[in-house]
N, C-alpha and C. Protein backbone atom coordinates (compact mmCIF):
# COMPACT_ATOMS: atom_id res chain seq x y z
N UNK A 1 -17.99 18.17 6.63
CA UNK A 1 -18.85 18.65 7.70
C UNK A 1 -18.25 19.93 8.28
N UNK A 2 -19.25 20.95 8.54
CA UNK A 2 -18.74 22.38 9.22
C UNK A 2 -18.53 21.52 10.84
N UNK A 3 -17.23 22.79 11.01
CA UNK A 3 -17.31 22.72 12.71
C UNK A 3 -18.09 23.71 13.13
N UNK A 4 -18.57 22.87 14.34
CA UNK A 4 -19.54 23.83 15.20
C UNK A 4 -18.63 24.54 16.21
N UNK A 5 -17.68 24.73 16.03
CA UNK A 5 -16.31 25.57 17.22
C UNK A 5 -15.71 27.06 15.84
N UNK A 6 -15.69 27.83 16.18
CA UNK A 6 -14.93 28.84 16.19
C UNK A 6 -13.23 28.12 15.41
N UNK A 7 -12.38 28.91 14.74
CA UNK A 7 -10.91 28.10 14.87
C UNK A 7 -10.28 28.14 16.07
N UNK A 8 -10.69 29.71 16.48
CA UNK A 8 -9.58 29.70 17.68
C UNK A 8 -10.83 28.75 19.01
N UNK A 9 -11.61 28.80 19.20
CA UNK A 9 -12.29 28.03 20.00
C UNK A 9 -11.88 26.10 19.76
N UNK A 10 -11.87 25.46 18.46
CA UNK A 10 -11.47 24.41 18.79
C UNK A 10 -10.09 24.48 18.69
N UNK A 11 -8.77 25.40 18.10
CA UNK A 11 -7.69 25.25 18.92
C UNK A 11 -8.00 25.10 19.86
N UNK A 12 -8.53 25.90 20.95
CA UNK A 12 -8.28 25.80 22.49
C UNK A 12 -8.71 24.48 23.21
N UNK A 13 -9.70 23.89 22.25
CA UNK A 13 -10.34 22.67 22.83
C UNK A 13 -9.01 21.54 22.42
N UNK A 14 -8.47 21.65 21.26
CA UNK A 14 -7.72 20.62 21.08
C UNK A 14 -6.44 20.34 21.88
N UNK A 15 -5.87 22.24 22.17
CA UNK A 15 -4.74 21.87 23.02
C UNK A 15 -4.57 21.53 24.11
N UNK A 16 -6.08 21.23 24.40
CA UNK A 16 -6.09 20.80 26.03
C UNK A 16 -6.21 19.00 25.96
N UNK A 17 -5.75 18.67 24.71
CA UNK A 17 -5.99 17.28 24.67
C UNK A 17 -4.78 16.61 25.17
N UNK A 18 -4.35 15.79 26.37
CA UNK A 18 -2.95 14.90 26.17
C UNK A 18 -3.46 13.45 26.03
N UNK A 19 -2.53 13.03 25.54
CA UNK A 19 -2.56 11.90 25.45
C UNK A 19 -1.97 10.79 26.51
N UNK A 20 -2.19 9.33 26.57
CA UNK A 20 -1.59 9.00 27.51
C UNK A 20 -2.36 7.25 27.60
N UNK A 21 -1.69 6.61 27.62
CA UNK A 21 -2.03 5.32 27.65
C UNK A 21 -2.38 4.66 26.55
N UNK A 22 -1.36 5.04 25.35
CA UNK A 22 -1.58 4.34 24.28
C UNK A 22 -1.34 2.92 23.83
N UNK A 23 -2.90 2.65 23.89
CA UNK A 23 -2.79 0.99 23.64
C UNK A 23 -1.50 -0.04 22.55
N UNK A 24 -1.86 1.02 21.71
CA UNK A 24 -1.06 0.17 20.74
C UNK A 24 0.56 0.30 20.22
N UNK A 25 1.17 1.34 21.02
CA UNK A 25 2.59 1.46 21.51
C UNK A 25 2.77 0.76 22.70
N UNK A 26 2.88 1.91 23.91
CA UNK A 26 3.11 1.66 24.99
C UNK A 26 2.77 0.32 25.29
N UNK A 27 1.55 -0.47 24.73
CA UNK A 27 0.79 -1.54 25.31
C UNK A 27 1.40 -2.37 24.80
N UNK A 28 2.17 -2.78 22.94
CA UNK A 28 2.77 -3.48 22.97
C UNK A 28 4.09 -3.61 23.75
N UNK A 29 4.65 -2.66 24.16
CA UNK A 29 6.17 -2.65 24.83
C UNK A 29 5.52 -3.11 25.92
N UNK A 30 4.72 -3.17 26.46
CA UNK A 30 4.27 -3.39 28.28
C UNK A 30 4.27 -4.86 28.44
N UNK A 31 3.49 -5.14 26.85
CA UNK A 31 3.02 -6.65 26.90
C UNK A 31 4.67 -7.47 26.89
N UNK A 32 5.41 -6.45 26.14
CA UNK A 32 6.78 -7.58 25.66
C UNK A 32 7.68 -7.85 26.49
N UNK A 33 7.31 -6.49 27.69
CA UNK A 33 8.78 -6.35 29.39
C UNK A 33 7.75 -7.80 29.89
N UNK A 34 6.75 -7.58 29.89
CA UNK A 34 6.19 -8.67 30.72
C UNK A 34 6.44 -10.17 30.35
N UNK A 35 6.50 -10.39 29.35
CA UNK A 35 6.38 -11.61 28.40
C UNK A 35 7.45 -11.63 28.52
N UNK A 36 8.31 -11.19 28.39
CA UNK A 36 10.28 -11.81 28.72
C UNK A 36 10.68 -11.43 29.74
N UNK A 37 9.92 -11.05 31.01
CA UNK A 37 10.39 -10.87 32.20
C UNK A 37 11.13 -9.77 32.75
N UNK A 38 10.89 -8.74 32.17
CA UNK A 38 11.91 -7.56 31.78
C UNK A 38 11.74 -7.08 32.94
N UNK A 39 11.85 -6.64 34.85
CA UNK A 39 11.01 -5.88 35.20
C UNK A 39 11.74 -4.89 35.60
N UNK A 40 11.29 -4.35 36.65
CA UNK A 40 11.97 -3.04 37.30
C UNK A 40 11.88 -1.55 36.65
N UNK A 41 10.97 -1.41 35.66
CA UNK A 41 10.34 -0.02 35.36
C UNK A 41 9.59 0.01 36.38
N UNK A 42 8.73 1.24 35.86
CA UNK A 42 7.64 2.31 36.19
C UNK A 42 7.47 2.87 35.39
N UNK A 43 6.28 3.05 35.27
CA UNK A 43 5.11 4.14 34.08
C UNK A 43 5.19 5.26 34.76
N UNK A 44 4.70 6.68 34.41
CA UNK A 44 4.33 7.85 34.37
C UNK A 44 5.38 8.56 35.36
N UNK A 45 6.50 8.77 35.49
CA UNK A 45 6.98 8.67 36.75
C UNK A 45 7.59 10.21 36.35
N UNK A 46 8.24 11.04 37.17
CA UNK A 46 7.78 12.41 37.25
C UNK A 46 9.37 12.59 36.45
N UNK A 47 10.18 12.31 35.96
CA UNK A 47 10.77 12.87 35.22
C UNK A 47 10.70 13.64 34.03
N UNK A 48 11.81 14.19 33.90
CA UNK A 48 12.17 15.07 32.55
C UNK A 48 11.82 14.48 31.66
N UNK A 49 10.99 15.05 30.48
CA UNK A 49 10.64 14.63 29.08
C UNK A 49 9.70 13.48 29.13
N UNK A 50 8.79 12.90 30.70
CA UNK A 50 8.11 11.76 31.08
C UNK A 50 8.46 10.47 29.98
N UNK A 51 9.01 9.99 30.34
CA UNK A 51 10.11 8.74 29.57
C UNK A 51 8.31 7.91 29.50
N UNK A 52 7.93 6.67 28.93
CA UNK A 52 7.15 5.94 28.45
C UNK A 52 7.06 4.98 30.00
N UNK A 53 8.54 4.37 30.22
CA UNK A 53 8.90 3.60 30.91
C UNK A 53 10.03 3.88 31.36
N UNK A 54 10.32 3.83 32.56
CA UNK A 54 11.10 4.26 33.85
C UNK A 54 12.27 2.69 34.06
N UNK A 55 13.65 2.82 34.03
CA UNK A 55 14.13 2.04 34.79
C UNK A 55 14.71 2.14 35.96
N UNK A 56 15.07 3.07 37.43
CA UNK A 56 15.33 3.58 38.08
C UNK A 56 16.83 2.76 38.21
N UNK A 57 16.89 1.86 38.65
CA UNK A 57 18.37 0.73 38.78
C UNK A 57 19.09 1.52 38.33
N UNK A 58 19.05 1.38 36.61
CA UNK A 58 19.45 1.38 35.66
C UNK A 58 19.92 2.93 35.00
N UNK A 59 19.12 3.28 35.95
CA UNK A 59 18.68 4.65 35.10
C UNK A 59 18.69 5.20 33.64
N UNK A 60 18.00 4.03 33.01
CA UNK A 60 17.29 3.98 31.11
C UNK A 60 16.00 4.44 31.21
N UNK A 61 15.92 5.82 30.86
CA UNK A 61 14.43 6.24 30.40
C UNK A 61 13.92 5.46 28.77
N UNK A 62 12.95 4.76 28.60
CA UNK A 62 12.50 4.23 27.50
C UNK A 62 10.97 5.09 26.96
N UNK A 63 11.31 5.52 25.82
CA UNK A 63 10.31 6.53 25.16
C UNK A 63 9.84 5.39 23.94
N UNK A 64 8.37 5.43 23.34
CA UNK A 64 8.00 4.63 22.54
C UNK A 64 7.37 5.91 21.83
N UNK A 65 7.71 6.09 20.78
CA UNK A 65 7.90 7.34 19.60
C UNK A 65 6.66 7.17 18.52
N UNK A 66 5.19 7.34 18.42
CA UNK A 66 4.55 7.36 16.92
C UNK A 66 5.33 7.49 15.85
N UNK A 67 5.16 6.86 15.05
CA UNK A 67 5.55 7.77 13.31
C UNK A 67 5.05 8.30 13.05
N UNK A 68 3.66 9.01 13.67
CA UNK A 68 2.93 10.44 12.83
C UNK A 68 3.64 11.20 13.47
N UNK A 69 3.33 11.44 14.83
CA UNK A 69 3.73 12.69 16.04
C UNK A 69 5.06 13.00 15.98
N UNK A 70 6.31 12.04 15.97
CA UNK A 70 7.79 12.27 16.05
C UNK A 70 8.55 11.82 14.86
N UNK A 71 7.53 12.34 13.38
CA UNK A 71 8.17 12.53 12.16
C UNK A 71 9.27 11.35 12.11
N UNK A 72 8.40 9.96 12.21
CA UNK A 72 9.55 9.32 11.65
C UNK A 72 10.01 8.99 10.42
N UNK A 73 11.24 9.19 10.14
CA UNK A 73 11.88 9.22 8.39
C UNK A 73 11.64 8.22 7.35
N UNK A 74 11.37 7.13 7.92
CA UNK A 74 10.23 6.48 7.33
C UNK A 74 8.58 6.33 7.34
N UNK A 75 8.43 6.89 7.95
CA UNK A 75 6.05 6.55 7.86
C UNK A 75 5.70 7.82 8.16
N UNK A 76 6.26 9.19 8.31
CA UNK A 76 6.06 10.34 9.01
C UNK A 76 5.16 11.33 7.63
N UNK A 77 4.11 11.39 7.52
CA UNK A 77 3.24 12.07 5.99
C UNK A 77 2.96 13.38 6.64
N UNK A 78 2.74 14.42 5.91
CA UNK A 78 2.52 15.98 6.53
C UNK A 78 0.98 15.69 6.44
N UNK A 79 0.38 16.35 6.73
CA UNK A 79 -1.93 16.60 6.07
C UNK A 79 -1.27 17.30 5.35
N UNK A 80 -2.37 17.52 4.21
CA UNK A 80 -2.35 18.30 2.93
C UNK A 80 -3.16 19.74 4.02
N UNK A 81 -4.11 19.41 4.96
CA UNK A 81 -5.13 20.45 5.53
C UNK A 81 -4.12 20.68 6.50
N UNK A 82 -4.22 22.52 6.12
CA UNK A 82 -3.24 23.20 7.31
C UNK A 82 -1.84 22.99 7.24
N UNK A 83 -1.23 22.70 6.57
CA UNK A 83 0.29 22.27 6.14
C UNK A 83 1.20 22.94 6.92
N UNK A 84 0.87 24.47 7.27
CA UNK A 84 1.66 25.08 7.95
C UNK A 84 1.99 24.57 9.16
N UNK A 85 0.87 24.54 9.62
CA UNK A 85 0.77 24.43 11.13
C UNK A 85 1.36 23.00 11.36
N UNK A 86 1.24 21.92 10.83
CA UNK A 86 1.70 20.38 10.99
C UNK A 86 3.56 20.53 11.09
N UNK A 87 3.60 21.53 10.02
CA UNK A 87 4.68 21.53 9.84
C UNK A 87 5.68 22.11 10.93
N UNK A 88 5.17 23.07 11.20
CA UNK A 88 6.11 23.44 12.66
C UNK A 88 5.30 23.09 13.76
N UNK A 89 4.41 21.85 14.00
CA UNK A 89 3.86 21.20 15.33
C UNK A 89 5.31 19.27 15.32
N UNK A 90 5.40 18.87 13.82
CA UNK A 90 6.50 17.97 13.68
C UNK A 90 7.87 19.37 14.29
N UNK A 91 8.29 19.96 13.79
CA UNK A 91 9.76 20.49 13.81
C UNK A 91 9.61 20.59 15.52
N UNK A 92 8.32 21.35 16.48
CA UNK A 92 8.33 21.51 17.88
C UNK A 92 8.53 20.29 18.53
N UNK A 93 8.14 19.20 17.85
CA UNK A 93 7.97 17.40 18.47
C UNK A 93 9.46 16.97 18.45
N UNK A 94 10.31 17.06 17.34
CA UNK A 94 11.78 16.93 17.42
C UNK A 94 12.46 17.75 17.99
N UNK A 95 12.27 18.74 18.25
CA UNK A 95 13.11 19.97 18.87
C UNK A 95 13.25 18.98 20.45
N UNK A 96 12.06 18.97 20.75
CA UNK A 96 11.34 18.28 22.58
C UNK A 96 12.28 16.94 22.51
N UNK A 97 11.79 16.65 21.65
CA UNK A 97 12.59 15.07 21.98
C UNK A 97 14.07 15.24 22.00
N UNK A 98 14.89 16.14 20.96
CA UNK A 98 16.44 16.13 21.07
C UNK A 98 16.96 16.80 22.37
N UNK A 99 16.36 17.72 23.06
CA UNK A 99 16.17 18.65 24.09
C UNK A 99 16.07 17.28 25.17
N UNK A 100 15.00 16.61 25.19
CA UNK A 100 15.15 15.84 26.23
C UNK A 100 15.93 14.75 26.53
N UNK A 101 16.46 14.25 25.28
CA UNK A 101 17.31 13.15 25.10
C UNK A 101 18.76 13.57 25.31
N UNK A 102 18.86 15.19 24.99
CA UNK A 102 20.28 15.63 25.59
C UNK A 102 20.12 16.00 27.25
N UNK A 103 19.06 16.39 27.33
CA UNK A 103 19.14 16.86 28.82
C UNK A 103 19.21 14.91 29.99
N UNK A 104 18.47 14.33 29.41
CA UNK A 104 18.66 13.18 30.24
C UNK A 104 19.92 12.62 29.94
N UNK A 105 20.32 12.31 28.97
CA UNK A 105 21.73 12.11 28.79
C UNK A 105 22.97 12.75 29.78
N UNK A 106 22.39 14.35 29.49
CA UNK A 106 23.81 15.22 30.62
C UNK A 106 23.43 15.23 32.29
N UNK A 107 22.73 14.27 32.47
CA UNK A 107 22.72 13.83 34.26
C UNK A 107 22.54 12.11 34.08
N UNK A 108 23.04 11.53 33.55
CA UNK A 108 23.49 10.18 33.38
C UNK A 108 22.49 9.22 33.18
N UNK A 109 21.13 9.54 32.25
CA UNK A 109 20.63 8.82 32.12
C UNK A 109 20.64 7.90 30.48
N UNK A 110 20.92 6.83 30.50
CA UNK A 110 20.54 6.52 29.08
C UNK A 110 19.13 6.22 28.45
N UNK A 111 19.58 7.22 27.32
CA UNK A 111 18.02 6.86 26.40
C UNK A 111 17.87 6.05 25.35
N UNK A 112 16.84 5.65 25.39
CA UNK A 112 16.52 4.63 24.74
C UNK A 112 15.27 4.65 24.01
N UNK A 113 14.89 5.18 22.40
CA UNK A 113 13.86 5.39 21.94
C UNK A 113 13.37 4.28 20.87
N UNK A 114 11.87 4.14 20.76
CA UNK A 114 11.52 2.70 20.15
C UNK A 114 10.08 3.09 19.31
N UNK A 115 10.52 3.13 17.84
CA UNK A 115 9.96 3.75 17.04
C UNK A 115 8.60 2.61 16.52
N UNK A 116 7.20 3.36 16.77
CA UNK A 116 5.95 2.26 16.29
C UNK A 116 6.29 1.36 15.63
N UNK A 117 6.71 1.61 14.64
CA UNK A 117 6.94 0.37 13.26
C UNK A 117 8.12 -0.51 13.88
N UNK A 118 8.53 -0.30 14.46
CA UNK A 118 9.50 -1.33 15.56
C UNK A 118 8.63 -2.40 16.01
N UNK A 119 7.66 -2.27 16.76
CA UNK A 119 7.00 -3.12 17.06
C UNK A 119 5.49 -4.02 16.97
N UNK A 120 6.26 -4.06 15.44
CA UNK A 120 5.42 -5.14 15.15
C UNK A 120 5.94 -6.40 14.72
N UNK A 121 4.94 -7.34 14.62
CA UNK A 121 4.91 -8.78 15.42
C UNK A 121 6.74 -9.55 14.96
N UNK A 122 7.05 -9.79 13.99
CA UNK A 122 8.46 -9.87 13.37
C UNK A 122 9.41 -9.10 14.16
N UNK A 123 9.31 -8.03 14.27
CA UNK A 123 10.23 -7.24 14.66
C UNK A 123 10.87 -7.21 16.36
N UNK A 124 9.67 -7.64 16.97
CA UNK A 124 9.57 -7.48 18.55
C UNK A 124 10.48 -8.29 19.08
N UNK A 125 11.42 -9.50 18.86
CA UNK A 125 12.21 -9.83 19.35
C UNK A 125 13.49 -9.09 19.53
N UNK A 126 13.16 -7.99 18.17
CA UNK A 126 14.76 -7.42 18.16
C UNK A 126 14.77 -5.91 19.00
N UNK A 127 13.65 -5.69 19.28
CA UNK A 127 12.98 -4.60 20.32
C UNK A 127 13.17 -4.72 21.77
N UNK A 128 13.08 -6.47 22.05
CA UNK A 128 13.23 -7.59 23.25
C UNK A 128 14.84 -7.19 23.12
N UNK A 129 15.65 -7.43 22.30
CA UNK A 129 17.39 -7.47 22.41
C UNK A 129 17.47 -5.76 22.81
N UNK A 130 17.06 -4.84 22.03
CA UNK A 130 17.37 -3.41 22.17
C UNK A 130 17.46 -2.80 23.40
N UNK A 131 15.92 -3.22 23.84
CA UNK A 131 15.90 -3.60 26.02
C UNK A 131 16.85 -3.72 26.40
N UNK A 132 17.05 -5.34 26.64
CA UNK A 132 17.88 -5.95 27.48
C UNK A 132 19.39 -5.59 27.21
N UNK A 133 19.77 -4.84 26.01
CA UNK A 133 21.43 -4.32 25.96
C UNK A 133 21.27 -2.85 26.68
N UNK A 134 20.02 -2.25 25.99
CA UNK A 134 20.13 -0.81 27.06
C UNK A 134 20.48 -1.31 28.48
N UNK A 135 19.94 -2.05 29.11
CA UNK A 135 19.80 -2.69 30.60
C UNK A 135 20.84 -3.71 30.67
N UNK A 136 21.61 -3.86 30.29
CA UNK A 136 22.80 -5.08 30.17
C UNK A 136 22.41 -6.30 30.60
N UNK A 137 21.12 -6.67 30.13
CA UNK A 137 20.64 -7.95 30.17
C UNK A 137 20.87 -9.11 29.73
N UNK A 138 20.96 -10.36 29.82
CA UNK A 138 20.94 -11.37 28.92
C UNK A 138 19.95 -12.30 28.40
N UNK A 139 19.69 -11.84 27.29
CA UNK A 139 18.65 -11.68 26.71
C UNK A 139 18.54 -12.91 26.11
N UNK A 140 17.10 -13.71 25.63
CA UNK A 140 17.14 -15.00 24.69
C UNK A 140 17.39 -14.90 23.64
């Protein structure tokens, strides 16, 4: 199908897209703090690199990472369409994340990142342990 946008017209439409309340990351980690009692985050909260989930106590920013968007080394595929551009929109996505994971790091925060394919259904207990040691919890 033709686009009815210009290129540079739906660039402009696309980069105004953010994202934000992703069901099937964020939502499983939300469902799993809740389900083992995890509490004392906060969502959206105005820090550096906007962490996924906030522990303030603690001060553990928790980021929940796609495998398309943050090129993970296992499930991370380029498009064949536009190759260029994917290609240095992944290299800008890692640049951000190492940038923010050093910058929260050098004012004492620990990070803590939790890659999609992490959490699924098998796996989520050991996602549940990854938590609760970031947070020095004692965990089931």
């Amino acid at each position: 199908m033709v686009d009815v946008f210009s290129k540079k017209k739906r660039s402009d439409v696309m980069s105004r897209i953010r994202g934000r309340d992703n069901k099937e990351t964020e939502g499983v980690v939300l469902n799993l703090l809740r389900r083992n009692r995890i509490n004392g985050w906060r969502r959206h909260s105005p820090i550096f690199g906007k962490p996924d989930f906030v522990f303030y106590k603690k001060r553990v920013a928790l980021f929940v990472d796609g495998c398309f968007w943050h090129s993970c080394p296992q499930h991370s595929n380029t498009p064949a369409n536009n190759r260029s551009f994917w290609l240095r929109k992944f290299e800008t996505n890692r640049n951000r994340d190492r940038l923010v994971t050093k910058t929260l790091r050098s004012i004492g925060w620990r990070v803590l990142r939790i890659w999609e394919h992490e959490l699924t259904h098998k796996n989520q207990p050991r996602v549940v342990s990854k938590i609760g040691r970031a947070l020095n919890l004692k965990t089931r």
